[in-house]
C-alpha atoms as a PDB file:
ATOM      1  CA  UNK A   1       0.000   0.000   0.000  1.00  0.00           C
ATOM      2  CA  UNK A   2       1.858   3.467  -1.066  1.00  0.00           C
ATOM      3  CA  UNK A   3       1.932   6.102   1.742  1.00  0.00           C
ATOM      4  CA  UNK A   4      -0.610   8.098   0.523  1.00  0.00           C
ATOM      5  CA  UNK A   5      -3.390   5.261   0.225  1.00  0.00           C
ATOM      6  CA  UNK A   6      -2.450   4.602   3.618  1.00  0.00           C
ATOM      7  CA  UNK A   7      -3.057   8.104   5.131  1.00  0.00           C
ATOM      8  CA  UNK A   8      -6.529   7.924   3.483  1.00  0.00           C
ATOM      9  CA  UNK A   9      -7.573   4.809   5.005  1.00  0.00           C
ATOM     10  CA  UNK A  10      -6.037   6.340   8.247  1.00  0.00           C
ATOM     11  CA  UNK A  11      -8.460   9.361   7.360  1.00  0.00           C
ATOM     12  CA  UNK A  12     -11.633   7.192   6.686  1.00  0.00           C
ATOM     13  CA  UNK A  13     -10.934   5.187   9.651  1.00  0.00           C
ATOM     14  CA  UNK A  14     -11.038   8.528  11.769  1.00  0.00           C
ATOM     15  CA  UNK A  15     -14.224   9.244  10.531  1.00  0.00           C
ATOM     16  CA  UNK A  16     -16.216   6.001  10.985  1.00  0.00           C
ATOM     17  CA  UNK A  17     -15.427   6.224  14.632  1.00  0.00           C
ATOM     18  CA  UNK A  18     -16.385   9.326  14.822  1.00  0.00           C
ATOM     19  CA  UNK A  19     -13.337  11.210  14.766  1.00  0.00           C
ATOM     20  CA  UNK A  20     -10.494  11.883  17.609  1.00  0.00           C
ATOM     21  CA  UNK A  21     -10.245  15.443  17.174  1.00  0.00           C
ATOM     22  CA  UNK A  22      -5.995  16.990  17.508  1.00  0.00           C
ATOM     23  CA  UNK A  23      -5.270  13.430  18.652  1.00  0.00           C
ATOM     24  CA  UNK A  24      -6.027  11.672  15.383  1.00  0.00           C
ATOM     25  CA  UNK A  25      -4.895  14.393  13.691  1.00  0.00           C
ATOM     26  CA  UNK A  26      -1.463  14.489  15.291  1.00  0.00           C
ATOM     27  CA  UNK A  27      -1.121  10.658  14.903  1.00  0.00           C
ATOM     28  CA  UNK A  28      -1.704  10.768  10.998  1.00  0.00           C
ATOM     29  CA  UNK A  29       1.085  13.372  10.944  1.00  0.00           C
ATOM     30  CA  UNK A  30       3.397  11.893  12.929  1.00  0.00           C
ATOM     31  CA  UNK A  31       3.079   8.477  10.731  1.00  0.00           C
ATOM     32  CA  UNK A  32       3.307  11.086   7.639  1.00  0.00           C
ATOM     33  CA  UNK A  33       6.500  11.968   8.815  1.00  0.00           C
ATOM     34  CA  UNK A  34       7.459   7.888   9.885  1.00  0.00           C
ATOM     35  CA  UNK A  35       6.561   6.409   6.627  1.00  0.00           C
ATOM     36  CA  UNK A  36       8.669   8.355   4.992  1.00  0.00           C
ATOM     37  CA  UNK A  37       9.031  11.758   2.294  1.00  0.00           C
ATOM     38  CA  UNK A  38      11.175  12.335  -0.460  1.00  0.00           C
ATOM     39  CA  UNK A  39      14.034  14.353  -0.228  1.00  0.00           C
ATOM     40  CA  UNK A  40      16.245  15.369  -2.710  1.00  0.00           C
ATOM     41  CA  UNK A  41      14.808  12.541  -5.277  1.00  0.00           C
ATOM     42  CA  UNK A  42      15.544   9.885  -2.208  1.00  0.00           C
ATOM     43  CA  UNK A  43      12.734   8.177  -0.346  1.00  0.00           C
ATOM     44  CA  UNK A  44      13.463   8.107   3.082  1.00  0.00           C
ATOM     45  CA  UNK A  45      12.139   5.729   6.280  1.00  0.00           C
ATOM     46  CA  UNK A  46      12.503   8.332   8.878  1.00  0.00           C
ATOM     47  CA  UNK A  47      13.932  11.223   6.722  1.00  0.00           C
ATOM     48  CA  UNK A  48      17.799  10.433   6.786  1.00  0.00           C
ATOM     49  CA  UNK A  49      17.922   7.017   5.738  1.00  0.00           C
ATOM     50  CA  UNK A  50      17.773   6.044   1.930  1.00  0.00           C
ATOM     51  CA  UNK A  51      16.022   3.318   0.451  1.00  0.00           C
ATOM     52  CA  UNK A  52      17.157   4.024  -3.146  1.00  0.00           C
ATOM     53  CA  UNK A  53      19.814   6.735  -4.725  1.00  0.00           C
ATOM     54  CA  UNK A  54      18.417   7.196  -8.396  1.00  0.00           C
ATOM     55  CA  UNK A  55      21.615   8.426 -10.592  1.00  0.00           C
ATOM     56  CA  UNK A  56      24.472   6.640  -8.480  1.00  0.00           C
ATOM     57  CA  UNK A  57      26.435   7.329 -11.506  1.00  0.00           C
ATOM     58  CA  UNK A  58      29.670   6.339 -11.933  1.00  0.00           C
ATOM     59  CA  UNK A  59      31.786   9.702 -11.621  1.00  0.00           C
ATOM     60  CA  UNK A  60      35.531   8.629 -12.651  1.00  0.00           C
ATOM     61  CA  UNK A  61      37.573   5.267 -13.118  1.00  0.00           C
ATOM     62  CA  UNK A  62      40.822   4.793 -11.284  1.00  0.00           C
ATOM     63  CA  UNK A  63      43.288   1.769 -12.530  1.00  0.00           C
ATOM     64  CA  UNK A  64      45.229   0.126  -9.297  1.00  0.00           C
ATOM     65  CA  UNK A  65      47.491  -2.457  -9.607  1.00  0.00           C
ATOM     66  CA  UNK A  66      50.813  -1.086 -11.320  1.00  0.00           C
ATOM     67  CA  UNK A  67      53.212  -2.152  -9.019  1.00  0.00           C
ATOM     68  CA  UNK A  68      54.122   1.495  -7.484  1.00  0.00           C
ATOM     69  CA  UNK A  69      54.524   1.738  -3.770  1.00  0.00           C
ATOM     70  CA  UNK A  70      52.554   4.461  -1.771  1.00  0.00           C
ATOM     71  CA  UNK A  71      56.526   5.994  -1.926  1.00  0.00           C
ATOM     72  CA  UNK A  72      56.247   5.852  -4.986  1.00  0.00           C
ATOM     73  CA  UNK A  73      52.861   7.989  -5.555  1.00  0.00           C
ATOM     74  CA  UNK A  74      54.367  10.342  -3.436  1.00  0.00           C
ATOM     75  CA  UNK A  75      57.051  10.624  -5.663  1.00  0.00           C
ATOM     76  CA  UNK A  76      54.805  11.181  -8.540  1.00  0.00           C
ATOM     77  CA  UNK A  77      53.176  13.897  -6.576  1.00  0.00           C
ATOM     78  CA  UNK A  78      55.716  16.110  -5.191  1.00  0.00           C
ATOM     79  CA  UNK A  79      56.708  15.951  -9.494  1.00  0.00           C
ATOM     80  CA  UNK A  80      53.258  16.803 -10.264  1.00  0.00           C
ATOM     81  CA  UNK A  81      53.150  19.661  -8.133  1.00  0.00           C
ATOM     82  CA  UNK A  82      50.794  18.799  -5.570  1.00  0.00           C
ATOM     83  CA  UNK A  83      51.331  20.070  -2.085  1.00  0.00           C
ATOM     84  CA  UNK A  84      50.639  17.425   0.457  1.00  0.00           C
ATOM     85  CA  UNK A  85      49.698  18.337   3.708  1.00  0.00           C
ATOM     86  CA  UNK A  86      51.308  17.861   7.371  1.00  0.00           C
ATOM     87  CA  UNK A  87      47.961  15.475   8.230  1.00  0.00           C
ATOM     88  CA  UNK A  88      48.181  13.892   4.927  1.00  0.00           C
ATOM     89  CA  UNK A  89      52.102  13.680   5.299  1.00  0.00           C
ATOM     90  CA  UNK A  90      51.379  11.595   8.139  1.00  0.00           C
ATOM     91  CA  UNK A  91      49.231   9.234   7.261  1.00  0.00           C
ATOM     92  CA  UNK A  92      51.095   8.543   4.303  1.00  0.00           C
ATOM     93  CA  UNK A  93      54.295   7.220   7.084  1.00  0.00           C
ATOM     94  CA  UNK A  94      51.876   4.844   8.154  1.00  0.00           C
ATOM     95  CA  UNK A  95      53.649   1.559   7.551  1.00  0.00           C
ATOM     96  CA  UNK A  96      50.748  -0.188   7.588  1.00  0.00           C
ATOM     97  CA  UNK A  97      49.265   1.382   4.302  1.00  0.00           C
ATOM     98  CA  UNK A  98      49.255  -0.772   1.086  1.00  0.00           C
ATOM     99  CA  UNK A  99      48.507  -0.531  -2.471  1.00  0.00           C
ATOM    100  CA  UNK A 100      46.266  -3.313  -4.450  1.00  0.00           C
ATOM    101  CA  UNK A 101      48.488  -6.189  -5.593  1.00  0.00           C
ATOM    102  CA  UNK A 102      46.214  -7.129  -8.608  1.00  0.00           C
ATOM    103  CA  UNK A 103      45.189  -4.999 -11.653  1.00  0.00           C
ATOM    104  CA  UNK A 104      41.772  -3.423 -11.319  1.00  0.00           C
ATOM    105  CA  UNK A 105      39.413  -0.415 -12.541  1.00  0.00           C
ATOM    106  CA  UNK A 106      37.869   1.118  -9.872  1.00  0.00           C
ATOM    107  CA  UNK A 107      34.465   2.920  -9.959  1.00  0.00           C
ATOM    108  CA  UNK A 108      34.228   6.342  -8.079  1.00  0.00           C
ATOM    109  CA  UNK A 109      30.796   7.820  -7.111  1.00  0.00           C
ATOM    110  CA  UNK A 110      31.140  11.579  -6.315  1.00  0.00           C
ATOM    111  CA  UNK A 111      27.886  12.834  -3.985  1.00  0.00           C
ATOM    112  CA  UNK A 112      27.160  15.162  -1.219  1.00  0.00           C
ATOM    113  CA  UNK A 113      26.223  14.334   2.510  1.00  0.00           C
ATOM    114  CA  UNK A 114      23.144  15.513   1.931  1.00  0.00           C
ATOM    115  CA  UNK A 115      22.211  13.122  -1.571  1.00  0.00           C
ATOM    116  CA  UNK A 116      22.112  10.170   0.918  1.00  0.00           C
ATOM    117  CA  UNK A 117      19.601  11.795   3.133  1.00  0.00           C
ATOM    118  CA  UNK A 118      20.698  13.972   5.553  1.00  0.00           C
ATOM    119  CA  UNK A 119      20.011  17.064   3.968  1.00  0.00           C
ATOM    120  CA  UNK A 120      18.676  18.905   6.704  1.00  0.00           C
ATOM    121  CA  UNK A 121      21.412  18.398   9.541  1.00  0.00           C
ATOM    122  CA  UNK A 122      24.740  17.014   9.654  1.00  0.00           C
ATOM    123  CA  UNK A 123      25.252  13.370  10.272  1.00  0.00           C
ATOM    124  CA  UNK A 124      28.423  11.438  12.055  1.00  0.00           C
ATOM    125  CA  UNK A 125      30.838  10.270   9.335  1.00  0.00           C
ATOM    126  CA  UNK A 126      30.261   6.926  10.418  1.00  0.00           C
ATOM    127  CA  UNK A 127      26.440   6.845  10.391  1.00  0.00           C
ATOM    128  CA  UNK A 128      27.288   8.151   6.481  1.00  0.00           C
ATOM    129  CA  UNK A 129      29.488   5.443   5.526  1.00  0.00           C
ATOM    130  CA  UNK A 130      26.945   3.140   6.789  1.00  0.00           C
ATOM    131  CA  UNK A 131      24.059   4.512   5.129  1.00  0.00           C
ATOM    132  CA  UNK A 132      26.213   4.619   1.956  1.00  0.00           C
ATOM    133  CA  UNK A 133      26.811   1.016   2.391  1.00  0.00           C
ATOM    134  CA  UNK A 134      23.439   0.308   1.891  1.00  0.00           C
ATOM    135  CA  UNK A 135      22.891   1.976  -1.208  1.00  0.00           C
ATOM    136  CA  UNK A 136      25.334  -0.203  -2.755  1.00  0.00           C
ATOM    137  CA  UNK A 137      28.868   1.829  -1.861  1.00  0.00           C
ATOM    138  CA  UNK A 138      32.178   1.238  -0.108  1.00  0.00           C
ATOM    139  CA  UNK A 139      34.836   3.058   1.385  1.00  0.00           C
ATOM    140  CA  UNK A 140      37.481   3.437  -0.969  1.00  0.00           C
ATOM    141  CA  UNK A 141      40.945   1.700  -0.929  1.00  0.00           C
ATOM    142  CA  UNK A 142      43.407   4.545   0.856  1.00  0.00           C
ATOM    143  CA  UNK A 143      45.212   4.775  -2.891  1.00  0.00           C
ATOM    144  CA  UNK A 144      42.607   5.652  -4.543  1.00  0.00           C
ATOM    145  CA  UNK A 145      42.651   9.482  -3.153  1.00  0.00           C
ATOM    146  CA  UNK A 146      46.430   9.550  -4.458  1.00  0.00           C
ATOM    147  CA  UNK A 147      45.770   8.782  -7.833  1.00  0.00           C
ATOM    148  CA  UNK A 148      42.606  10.603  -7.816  1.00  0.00           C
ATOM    149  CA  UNK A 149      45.056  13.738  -7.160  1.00  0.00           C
ATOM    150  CA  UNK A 150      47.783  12.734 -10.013  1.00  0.00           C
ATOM    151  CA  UNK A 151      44.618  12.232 -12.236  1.00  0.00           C
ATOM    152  CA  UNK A 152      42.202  14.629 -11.431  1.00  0.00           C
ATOM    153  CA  UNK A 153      44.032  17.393 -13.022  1.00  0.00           C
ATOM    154  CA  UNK A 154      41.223  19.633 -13.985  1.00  0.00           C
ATOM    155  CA  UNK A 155      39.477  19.958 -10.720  1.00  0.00           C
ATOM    156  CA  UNK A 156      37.717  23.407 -10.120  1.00  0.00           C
ATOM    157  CA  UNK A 157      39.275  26.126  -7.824  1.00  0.00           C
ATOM    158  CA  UNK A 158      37.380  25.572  -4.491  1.00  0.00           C
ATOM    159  CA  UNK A 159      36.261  22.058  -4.678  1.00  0.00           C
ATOM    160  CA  UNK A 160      37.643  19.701  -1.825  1.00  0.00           C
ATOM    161  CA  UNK A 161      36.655  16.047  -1.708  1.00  0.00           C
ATOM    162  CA  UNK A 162      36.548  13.741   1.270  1.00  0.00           C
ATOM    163  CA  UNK A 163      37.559   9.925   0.404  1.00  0.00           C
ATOM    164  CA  UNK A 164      35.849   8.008   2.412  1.00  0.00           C
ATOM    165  CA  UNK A 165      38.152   4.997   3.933  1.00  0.00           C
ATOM    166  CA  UNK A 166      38.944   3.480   6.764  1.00  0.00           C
ATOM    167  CA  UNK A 167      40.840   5.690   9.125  1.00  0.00           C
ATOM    168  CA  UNK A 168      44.572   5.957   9.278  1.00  0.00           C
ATOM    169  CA  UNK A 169      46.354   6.151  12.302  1.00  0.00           C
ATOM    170  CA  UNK A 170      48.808   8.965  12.524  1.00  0.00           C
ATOM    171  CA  UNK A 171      51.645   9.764  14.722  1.00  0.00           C
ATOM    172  CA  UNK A 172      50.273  12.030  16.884  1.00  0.00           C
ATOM    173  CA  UNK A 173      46.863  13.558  14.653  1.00  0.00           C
ATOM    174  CA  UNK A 174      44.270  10.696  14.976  1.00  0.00           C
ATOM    175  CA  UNK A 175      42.484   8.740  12.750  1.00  0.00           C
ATOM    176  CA  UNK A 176      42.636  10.962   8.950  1.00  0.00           C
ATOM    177  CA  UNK A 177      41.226  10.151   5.777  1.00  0.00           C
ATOM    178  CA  UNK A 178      42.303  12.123   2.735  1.00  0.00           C
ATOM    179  CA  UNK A 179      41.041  15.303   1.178  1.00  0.00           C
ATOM    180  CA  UNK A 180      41.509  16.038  -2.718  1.00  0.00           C
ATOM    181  CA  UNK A 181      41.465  19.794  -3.141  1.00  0.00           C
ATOM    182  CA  UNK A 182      42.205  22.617  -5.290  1.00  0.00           C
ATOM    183  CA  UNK A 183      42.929  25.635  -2.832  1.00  0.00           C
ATOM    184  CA  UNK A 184      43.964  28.110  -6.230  1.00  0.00           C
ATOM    185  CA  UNK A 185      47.540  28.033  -5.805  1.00  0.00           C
ATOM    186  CA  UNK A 186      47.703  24.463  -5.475  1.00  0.00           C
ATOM    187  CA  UNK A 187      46.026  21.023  -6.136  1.00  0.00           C
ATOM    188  CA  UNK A 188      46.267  19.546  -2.779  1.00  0.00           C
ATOM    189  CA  UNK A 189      46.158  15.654  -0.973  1.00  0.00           C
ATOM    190  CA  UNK A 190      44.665  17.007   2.763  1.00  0.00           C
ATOM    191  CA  UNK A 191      44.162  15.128   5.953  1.00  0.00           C
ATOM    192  CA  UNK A 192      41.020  15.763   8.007  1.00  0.00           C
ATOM    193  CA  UNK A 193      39.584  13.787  11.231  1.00  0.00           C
ATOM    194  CA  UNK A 194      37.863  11.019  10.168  1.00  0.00           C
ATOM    195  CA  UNK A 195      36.977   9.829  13.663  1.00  0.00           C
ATOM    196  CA  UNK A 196      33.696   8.177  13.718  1.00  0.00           C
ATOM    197  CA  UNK A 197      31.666  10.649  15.673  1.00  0.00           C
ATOM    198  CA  UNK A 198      33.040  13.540  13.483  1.00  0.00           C
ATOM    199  CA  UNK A 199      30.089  15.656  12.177  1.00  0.00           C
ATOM    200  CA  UNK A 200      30.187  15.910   8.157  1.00  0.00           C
ATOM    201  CA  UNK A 201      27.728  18.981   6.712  1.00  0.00           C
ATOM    202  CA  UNK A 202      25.316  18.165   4.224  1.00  0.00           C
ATOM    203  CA  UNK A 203      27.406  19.927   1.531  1.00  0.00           C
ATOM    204  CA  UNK A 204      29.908  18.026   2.215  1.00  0.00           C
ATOM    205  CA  UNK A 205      31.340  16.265  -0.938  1.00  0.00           C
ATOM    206  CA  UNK A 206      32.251  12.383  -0.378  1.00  0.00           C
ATOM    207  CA  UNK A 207      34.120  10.101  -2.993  1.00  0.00           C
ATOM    208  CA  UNK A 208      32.860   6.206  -2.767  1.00  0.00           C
ATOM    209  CA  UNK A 209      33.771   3.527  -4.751  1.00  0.00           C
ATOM    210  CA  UNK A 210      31.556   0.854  -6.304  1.00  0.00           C
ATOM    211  CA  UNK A 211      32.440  -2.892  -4.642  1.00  0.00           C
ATOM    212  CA  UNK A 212      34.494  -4.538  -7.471  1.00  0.00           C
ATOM    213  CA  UNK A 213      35.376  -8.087  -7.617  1.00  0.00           C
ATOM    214  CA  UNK A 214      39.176  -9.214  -6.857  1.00  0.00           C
ATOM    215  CA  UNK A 215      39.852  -5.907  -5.036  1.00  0.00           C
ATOM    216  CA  UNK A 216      40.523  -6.033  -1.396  1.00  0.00           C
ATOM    217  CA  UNK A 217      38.265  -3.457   0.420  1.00  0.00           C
END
């Protein structure tokens, strides 16, 4: 039964027993708001979690699998002219951070906070990544936001991307996750918090990746 079928049988019902006054009234609205409105083209359970994303569309394609190091993409940065921040710096030390062993084409999805349904507050970065997960996205691989930077060449002045990935431990800055930005002077690879409870704006731009087969997430 769609939503609005449902309200009207809520409506009728009222009526046959001879109506509840503010109480009934209240109780329709409050399952108006329960069963869910559509925001943004997304329909919603209890306005901030999406049961669809129409026009998930893949944004860019990113090849892994060459054989260069994380050093190595560093390298290739510094040469490129990208300015790497003291976060980013960091996390980049991190022994533990690998690249994909096996060739692959990764799928990028580029969307705001508020395009999986939180457009009208901000929502923890971890309750985002979740909802994202069940639209059909994952975080990305930590090398993707590197090669999105040697790549993404063209990016407008002004635009900063969060990756979303699993945290990297730093020395002494906390759990970061990458930033690809163009400040004007610079294309940049920033760090920023990416603690769980951290509070991401509905504007806030996200890059996910679409699960592929034979990568290791």
């Amino acid at each position: 039964m769609s939503r609005t079928r449902f309200l009207n049988f809520l409506s009728r019902l009222d009526a046959a027993q001879g109506g509840q006054g503010a109480a009934m009234t209240y109780d329709v609205e409050r399952l108006s708001r329960l069963l869910g409105r559509r925001r943004d083209g997304i329909a919603t359970v209890d306005g901030s979690s999406p049961t669809r994303l129409p026009g998930m569309a893949i944004w860019r394609t990113i090849e892994l699998g060459d054989e260069m190091t994380i050093e190595d993409l560093r390298v290739e940065l510094i040469a490129a002219g990208c300015a790497i921040g003291d976060r980013a710096a960091q996390a980049l030390d991190n022994p533990a951070l690998s690249v994909a062993t096996a060739r692959a084409t990764v799928e990028l999805v580029r969307l705001t906070v508020g395009a999986l349904g939180f457009a009208a507050s901000e929502a923890s970065y971890q309750r985002v990544c979740e909802t994202a997960a069940r639209v059909g996205l994952a975080r990305c691989l930590p090398e993707v936001a590197l090669r999105l930077r040697l790549t993404y060449r063209d990016q407008p002045i002004g635009e900063f991307l969060r990756i979303a990935m699993e945290p990297i431990e730093t020395r002494n800055r906390g759990p970061t996750a990458f930033i690809v930005g163009n400040g004007g002077a610079h294309l940049l690879l920033l760090g920023c918090d990416a603690g769980p409870s951290v509070l991401l704006a509905p504007t806030t731009r996200l890059v996910f990746m679409r699960p592929q087969r034979g990568v290791d997430l």
